[in-house]
Protein backbone atom coordinates (compact mmCIF):
# COMPACT_ATOMS: atom_id res chain seq x y z
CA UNK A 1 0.00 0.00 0.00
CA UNK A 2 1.38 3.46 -1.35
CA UNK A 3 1.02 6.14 1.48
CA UNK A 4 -0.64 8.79 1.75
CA UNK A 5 -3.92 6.63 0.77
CA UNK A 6 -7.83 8.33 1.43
CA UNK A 7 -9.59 5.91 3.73
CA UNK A 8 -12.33 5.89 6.16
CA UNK A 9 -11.99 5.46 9.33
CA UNK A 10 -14.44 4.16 12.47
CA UNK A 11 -13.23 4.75 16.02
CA UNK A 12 -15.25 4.65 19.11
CA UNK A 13 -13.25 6.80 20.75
CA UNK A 14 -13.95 9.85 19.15
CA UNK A 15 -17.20 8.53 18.04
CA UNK A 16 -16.09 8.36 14.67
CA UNK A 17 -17.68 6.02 12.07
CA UNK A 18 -17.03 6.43 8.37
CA UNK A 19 -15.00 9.95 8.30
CA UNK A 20 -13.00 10.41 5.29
CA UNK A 21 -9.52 10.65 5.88
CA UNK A 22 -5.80 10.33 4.91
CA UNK A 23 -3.80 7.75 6.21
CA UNK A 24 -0.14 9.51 6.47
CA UNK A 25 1.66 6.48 8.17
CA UNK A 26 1.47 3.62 10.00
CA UNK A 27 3.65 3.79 13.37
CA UNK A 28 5.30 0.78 14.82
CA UNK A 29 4.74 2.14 17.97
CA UNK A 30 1.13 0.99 17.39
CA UNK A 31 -1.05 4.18 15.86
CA UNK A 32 -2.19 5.46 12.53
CA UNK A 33 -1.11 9.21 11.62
CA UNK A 34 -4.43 10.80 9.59
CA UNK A 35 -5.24 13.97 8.64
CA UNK A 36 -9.27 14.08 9.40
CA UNK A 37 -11.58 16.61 8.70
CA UNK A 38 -13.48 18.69 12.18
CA UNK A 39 -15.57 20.75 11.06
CA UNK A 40 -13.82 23.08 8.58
CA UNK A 41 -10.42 22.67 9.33
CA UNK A 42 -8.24 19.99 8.99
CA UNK A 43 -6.24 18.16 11.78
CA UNK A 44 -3.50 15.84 12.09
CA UNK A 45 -4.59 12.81 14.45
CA UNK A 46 -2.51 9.48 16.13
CA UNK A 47 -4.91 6.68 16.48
CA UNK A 48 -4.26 3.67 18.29
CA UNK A 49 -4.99 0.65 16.12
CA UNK A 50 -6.44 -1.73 18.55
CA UNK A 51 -8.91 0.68 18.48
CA UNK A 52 -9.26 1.78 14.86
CA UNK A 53 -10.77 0.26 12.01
CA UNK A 54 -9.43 1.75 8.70
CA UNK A 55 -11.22 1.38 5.08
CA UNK A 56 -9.62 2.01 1.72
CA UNK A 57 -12.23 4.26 -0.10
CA UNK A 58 -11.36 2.77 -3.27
CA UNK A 59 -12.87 -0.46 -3.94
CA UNK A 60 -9.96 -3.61 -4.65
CA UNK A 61 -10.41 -5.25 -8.32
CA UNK A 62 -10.26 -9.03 -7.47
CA UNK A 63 -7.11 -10.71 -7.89
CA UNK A 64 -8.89 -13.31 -10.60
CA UNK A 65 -10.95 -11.01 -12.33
CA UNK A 66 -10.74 -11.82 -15.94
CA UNK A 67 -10.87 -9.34 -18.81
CA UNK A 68 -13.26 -9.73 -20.78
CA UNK A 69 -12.95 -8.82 -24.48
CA UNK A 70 -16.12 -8.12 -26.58
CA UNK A 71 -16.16 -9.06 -29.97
């Protein structure tokens, strides 16, 4: 996964669920780095992930999709 990526994110904490975001990094001291959207202005965030759930906003082609050519 290329970073920065737009994803949505659902934390309970915050009482977030679904908030568009971007994911900036992922810490190995065990939190995300977003920036997330309150009210107009735009803030940089650390969420724990035991806590976080984060979504990709764009949707993943499956891996054995086949092209399909009309003719």
């Amino acid at each position: 996964m290329e970073l920065p990526i737009q994803v949505l994110i659902h934390n309970e904490i915050l009482g977030i669920k679904g908030s568009r975001a971007d994911l900036l990094s992922i810490s190995p001291h065990g939190y995300y780095e977003v920036n997330l959207q309150f009210g107009q202005n735009v803030h940089r965030v650390l969420l724990p992930i035991a806590e976080t759930v984060v979504i990709g906003q764009e949707a993943e082609v499956p891996r054995d999709a086949r092209i399909e050519v009309e003719r």
